[in-house]
PDB file of N, CA and C in Angstrom:
ATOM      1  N   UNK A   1      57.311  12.922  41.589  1.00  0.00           N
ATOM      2  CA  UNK A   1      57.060  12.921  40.171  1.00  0.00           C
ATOM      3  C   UNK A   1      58.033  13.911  39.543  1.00  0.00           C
ATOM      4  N   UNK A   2      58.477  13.843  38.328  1.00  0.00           N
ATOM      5  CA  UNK A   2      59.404  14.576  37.194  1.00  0.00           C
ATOM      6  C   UNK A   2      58.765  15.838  37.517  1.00  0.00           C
ATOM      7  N   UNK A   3      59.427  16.852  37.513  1.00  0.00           N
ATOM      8  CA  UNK A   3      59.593  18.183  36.651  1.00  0.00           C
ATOM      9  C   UNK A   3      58.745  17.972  35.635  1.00  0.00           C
ATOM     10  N   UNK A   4      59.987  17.355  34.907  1.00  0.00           N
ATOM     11  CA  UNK A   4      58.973  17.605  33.218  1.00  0.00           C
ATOM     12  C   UNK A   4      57.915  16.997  32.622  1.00  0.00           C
ATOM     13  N   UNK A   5      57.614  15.515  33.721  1.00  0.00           N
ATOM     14  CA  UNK A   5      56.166  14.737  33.760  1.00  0.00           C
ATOM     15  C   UNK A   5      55.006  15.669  33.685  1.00  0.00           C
ATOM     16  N   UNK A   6      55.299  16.622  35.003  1.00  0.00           N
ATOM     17  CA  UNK A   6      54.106  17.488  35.149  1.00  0.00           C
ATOM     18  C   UNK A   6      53.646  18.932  34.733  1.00  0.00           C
ATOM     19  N   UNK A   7      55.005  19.169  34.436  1.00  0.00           N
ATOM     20  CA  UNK A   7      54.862  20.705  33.118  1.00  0.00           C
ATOM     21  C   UNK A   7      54.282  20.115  32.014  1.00  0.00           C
ATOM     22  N   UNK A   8      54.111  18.811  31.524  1.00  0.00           N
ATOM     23  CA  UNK A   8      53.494  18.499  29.961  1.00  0.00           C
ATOM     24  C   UNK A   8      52.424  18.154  30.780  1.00  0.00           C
ATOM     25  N   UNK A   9      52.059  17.860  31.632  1.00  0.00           N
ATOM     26  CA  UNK A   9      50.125  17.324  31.922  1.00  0.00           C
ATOM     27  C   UNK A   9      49.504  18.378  32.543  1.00  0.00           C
ATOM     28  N   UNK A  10      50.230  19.560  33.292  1.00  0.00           N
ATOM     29  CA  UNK A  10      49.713  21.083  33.350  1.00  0.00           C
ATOM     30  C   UNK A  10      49.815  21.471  32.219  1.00  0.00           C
ATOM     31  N   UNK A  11      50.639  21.382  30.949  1.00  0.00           N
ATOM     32  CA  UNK A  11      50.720  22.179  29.998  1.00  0.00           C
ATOM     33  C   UNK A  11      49.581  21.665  28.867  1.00  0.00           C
ATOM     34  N   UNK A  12      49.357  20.478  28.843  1.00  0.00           N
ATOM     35  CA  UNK A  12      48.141  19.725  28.363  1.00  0.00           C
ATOM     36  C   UNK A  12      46.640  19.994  28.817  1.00  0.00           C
ATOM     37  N   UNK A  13      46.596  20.027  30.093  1.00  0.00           N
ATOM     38  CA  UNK A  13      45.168  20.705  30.675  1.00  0.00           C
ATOM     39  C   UNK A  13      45.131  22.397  30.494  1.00  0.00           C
ATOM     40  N   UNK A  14      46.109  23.019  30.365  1.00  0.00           N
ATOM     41  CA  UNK A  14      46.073  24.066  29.716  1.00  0.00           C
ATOM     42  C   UNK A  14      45.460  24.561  28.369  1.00  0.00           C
ATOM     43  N   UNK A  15      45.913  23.581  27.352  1.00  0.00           N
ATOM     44  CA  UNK A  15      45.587  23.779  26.359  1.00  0.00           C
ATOM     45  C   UNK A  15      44.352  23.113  25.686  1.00  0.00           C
ATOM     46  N   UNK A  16      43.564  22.541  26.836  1.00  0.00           N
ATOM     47  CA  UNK A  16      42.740  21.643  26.165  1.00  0.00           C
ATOM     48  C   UNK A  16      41.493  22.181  26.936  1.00  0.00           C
ATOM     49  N   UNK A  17      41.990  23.333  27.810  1.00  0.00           N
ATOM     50  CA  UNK A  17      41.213  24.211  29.060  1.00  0.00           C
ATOM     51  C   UNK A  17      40.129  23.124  30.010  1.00  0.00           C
ATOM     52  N   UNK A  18      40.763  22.484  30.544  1.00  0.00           N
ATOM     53  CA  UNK A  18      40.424  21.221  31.064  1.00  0.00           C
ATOM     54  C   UNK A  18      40.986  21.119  32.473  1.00  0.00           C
ATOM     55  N   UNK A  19      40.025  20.692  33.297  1.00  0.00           N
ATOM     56  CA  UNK A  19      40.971  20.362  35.186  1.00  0.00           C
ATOM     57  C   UNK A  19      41.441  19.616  35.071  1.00  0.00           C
ATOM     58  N   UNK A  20      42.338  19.984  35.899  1.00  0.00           N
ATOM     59  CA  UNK A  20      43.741  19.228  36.505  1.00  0.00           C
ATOM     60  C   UNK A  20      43.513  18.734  37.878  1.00  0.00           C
ATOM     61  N   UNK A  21      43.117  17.494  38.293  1.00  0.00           N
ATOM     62  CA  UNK A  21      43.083  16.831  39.645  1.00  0.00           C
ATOM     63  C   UNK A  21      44.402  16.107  39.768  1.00  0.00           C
ATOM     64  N   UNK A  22      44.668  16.548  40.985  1.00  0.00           N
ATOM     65  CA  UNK A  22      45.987  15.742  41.719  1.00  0.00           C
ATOM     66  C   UNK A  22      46.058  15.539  43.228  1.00  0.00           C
ATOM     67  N   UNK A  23      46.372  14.671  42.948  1.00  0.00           N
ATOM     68  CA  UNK A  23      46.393  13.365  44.001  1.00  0.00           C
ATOM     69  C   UNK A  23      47.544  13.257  44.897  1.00  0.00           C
ATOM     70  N   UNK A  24      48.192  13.814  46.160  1.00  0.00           N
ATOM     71  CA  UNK A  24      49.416  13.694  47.019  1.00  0.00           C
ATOM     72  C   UNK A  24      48.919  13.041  47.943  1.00  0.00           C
ATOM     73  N   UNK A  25      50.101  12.981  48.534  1.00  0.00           N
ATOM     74  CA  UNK A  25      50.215  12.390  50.004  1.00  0.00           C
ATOM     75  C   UNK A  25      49.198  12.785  51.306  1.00  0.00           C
ATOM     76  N   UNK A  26      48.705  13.767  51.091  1.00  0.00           N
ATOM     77  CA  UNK A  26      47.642  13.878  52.372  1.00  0.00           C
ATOM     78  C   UNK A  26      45.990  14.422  51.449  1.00  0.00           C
ATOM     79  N   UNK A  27      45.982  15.013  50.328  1.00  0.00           N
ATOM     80  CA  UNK A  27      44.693  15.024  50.223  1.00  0.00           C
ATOM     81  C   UNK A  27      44.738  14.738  48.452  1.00  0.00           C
ATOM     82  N   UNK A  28      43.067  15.567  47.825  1.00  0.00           N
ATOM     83  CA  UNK A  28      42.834  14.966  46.716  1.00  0.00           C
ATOM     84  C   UNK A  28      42.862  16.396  45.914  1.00  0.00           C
ATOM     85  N   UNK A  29      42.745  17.028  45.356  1.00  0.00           N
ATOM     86  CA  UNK A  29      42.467  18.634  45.083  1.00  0.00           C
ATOM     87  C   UNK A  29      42.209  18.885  43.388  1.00  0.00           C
ATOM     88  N   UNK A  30      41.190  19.865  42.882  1.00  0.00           N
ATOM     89  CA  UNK A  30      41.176  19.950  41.324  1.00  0.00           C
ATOM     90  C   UNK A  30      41.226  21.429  41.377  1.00  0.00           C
ATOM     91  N   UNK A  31      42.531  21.557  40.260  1.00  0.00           N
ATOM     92  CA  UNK A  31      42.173  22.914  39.967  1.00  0.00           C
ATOM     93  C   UNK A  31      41.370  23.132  38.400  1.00  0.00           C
ATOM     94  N   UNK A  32      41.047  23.932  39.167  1.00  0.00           N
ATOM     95  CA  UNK A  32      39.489  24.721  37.735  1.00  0.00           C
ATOM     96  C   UNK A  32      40.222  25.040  36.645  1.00  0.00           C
ATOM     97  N   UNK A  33      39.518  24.269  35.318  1.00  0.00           N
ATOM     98  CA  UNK A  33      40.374  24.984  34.124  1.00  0.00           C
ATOM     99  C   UNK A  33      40.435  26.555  34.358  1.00  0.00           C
ATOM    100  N   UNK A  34      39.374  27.529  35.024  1.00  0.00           N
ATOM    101  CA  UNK A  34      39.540  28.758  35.191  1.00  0.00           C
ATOM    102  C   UNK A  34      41.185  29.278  35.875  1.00  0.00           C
ATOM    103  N   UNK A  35      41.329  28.043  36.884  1.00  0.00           N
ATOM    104  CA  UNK A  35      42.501  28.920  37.680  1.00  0.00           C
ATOM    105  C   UNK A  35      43.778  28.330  37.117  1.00  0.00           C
ATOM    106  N   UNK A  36      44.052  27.666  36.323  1.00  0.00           N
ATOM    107  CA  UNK A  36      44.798  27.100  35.069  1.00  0.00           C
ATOM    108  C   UNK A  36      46.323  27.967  34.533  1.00  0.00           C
ATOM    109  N   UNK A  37      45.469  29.029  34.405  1.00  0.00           N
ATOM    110  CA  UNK A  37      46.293  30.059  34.317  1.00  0.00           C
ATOM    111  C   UNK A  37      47.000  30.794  35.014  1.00  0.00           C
ATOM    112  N   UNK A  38      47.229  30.513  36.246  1.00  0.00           N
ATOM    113  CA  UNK A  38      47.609  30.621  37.634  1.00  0.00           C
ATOM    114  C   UNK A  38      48.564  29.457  38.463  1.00  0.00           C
ATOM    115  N   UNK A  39      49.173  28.446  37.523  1.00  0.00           N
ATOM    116  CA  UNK A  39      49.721  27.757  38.257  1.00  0.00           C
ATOM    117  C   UNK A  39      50.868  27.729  37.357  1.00  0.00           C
ATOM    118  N   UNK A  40      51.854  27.225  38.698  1.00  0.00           N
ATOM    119  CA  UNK A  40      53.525  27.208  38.501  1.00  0.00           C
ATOM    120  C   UNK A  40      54.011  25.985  39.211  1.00  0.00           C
ATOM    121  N   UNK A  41      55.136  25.335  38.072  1.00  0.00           N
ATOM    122  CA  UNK A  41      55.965  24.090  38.124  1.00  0.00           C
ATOM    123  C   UNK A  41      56.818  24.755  38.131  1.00  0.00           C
ATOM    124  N   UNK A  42      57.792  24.795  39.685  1.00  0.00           N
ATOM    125  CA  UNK A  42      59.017  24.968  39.922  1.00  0.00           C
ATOM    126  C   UNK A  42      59.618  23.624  40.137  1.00  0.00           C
ATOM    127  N   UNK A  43      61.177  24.029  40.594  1.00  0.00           N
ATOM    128  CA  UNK A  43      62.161  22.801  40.188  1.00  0.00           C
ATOM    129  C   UNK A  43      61.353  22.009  41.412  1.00  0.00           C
ATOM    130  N   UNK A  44      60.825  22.114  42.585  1.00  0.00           N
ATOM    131  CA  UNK A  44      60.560  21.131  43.498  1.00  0.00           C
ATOM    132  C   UNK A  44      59.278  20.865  43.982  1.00  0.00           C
ATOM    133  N   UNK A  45      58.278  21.675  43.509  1.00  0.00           N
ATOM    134  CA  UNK A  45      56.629  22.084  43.864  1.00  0.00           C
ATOM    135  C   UNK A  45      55.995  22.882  43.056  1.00  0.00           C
ATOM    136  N   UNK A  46      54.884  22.203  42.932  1.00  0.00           N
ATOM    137  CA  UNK A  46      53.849  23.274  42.515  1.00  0.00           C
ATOM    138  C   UNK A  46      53.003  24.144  42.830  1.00  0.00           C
ATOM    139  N   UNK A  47      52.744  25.598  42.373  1.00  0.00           N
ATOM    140  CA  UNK A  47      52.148  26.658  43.249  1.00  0.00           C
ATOM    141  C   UNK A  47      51.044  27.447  42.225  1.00  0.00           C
ATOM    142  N   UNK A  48      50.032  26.516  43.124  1.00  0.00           N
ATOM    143  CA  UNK A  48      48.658  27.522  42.200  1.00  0.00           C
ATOM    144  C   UNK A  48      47.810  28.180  43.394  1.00  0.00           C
ATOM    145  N   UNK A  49      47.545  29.480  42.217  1.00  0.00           N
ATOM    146  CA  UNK A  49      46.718  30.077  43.151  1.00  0.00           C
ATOM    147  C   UNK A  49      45.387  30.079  42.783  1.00  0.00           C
ATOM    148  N   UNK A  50      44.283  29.695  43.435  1.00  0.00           N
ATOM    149  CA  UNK A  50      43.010  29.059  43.590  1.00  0.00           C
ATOM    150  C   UNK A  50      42.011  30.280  44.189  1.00  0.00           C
ATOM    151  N   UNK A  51      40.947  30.127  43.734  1.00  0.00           N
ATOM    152  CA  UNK A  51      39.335  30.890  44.220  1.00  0.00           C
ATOM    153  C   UNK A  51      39.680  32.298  44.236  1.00  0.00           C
ATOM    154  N   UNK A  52      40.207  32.938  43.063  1.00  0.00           N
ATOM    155  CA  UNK A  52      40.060  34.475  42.580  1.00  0.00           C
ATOM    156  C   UNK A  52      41.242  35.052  43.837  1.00  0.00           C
ATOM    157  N   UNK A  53      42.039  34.083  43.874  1.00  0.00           N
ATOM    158  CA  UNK A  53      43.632  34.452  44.649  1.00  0.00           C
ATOM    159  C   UNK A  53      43.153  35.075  46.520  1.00  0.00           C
ATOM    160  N   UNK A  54      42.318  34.237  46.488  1.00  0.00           N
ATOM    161  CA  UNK A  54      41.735  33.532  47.460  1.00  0.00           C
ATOM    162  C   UNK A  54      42.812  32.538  48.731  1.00  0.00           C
ATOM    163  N   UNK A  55      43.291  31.674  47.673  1.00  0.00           N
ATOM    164  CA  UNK A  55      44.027  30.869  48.282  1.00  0.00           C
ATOM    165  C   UNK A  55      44.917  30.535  47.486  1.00  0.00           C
ATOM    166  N   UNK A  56      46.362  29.748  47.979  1.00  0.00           N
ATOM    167  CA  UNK A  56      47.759  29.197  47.166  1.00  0.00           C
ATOM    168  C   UNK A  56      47.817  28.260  48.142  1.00  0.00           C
ATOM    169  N   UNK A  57      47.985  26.990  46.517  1.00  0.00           N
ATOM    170  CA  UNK A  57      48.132  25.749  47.474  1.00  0.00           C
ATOM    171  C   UNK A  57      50.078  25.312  46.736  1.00  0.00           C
ATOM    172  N   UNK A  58      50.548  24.699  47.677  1.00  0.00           N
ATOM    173  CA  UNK A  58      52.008  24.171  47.529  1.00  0.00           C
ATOM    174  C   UNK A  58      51.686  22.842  47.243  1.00  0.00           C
ATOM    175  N   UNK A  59      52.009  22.263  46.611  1.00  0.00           N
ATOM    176  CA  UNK A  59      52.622  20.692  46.639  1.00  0.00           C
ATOM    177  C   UNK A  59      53.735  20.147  45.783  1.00  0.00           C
ATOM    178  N   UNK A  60      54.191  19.708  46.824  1.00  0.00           N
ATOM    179  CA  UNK A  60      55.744  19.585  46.347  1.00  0.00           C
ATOM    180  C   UNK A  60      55.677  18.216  45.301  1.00  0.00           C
ATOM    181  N   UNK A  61      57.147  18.379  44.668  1.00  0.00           N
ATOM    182  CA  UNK A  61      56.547  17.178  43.621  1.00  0.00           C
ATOM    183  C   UNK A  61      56.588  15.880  43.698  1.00  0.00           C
ATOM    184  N   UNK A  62      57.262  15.874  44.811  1.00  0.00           N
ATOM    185  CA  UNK A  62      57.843  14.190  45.296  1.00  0.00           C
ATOM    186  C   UNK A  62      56.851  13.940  45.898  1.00  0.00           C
ATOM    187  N   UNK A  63      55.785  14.488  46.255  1.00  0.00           N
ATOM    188  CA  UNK A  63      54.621  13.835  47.007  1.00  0.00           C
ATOM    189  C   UNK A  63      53.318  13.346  45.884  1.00  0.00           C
ATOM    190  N   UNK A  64      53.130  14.050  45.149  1.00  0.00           N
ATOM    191  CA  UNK A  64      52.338  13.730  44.089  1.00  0.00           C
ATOM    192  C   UNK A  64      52.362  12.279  43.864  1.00  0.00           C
ATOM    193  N   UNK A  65      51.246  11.573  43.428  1.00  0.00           N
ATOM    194  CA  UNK A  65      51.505  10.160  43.142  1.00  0.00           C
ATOM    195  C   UNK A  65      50.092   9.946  41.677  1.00  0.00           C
ATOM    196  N   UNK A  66      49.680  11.464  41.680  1.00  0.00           N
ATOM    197  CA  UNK A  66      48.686  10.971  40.483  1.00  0.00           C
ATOM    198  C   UNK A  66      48.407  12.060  40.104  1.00  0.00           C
ATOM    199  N   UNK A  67      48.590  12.637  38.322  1.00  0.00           N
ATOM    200  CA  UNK A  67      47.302  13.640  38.055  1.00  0.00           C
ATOM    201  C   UNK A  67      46.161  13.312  36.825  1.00  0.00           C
ATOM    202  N   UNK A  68      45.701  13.784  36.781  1.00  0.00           N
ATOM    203  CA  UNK A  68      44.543  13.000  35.794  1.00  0.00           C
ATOM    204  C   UNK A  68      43.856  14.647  34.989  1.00  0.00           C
ATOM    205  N   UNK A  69      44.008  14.631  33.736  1.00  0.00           N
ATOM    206  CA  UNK A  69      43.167  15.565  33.114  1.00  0.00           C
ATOM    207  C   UNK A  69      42.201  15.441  32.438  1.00  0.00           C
ATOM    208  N   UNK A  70      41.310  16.086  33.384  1.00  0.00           N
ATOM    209  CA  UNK A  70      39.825  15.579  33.331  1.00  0.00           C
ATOM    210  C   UNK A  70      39.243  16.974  32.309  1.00  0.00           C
ATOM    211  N   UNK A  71      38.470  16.308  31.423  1.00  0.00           N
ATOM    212  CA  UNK A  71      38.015  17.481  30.259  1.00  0.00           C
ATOM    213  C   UNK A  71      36.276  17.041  29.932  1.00  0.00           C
ATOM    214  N   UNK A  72      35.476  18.058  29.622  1.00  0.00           N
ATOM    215  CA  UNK A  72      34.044  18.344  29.704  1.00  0.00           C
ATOM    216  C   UNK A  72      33.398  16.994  28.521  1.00  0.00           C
ATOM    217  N   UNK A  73      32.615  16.230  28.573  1.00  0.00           N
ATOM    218  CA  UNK A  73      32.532  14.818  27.370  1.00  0.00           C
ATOM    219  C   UNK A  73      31.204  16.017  26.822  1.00  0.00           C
ATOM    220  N   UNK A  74      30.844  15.798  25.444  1.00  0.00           N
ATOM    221  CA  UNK A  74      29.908  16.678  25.168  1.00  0.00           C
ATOM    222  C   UNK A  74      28.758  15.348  24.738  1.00  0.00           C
ATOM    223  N   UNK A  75      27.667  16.012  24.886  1.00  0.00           N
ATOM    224  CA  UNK A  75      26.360  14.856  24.620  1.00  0.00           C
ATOM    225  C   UNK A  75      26.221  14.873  26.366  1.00  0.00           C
ATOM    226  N   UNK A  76      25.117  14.206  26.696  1.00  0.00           N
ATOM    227  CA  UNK A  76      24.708  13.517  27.612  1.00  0.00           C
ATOM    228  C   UNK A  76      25.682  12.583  28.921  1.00  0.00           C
ATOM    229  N   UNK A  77      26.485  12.755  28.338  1.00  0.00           N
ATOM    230  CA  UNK A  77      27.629  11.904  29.401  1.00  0.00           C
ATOM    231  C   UNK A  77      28.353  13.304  30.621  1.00  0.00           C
ATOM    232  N   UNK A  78      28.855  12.700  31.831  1.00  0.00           N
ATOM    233  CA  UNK A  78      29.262  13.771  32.423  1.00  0.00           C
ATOM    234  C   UNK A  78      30.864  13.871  32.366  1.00  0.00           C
ATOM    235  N   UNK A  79      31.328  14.830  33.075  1.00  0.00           N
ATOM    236  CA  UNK A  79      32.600  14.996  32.912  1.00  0.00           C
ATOM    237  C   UNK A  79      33.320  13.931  33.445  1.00  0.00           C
ATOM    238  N   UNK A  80      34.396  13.339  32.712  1.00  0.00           N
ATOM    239  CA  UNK A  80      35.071  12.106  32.815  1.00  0.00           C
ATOM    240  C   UNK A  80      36.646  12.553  32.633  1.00  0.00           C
ATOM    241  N   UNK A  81      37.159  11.326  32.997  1.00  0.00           N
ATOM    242  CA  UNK A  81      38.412  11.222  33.182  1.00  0.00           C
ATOM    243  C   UNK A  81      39.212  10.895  32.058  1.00  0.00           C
ATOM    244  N   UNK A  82      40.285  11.967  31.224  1.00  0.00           N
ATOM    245  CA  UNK A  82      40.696  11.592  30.038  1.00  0.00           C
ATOM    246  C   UNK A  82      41.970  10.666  29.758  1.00  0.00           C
ATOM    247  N   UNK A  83      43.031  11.432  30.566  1.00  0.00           N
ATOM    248  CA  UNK A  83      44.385  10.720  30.918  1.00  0.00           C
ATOM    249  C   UNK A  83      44.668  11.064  32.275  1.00  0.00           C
ATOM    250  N   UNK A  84      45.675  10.162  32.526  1.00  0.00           N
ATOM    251  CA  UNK A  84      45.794  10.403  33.911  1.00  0.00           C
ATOM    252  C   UNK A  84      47.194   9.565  34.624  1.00  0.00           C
ATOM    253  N   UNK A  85      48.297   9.918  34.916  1.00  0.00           N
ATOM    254  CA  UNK A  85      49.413   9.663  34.931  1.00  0.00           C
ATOM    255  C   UNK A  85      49.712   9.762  36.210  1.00  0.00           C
ATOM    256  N   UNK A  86      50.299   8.333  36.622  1.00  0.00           N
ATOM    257  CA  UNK A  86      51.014   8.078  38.066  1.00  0.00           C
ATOM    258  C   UNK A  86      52.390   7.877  38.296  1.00  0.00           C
ATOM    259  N   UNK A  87      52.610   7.799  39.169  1.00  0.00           N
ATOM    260  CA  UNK A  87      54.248   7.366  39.732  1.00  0.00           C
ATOM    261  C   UNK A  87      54.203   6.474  41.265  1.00  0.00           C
ATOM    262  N   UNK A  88      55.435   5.544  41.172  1.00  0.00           N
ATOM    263  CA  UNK A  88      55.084   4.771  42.622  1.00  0.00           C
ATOM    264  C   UNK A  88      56.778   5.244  42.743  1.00  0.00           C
ATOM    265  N   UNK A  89      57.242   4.554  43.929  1.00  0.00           N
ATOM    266  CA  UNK A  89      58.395   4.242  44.283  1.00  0.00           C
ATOM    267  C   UNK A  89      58.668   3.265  45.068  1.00  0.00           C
ATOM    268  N   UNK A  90      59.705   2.338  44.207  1.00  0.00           N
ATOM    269  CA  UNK A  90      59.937   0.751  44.754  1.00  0.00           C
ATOM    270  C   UNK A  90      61.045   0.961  46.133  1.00  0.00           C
TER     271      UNK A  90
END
């Protein structure tokens, strides 16, 4: 996935203080709007650090194939899926 695909859909769940789930090549992972503030889009991977710097997860960007920013629905409904942006390769 782009660089700049995923600095605007981290930079979007940022501002909307909303998780960020993403989807690579070997697992599924959400980071907490809390740890939000803790993650970095470099030129080839992304590096957040997770559970009160606890843990740092890598994923590089060419592996990514989905993120989805998922934000709180208010009323009675539960937290749902708002946008959510993929990439394949032919």
């Amino acid at each position: 996935m782009y660089k700049e695909l995923v600095g605007k859909i981290v930079d979007e769940a940022k501002s909307e203080e909303a998780n960020l789930v993403i989807w690579d090549r070997r697992d599924t992972f959400t980071v907490e709007s809390d740890d939000m503030g803790k993650i970095e889009v470099a030129d080839d991977y992304l590096r957040v650090h997770m559970q009160e710097g606890k843990a740092t997860v890598y994923v590089q960007l060419e592996s990514i194939y989905k993120l989805v920013v998922e934000k709180e629905r208010s009323g009675k409904s539960r937290a749902g899926t708002r946008a959510g942006f993929g990439a394949a390769r032919s």
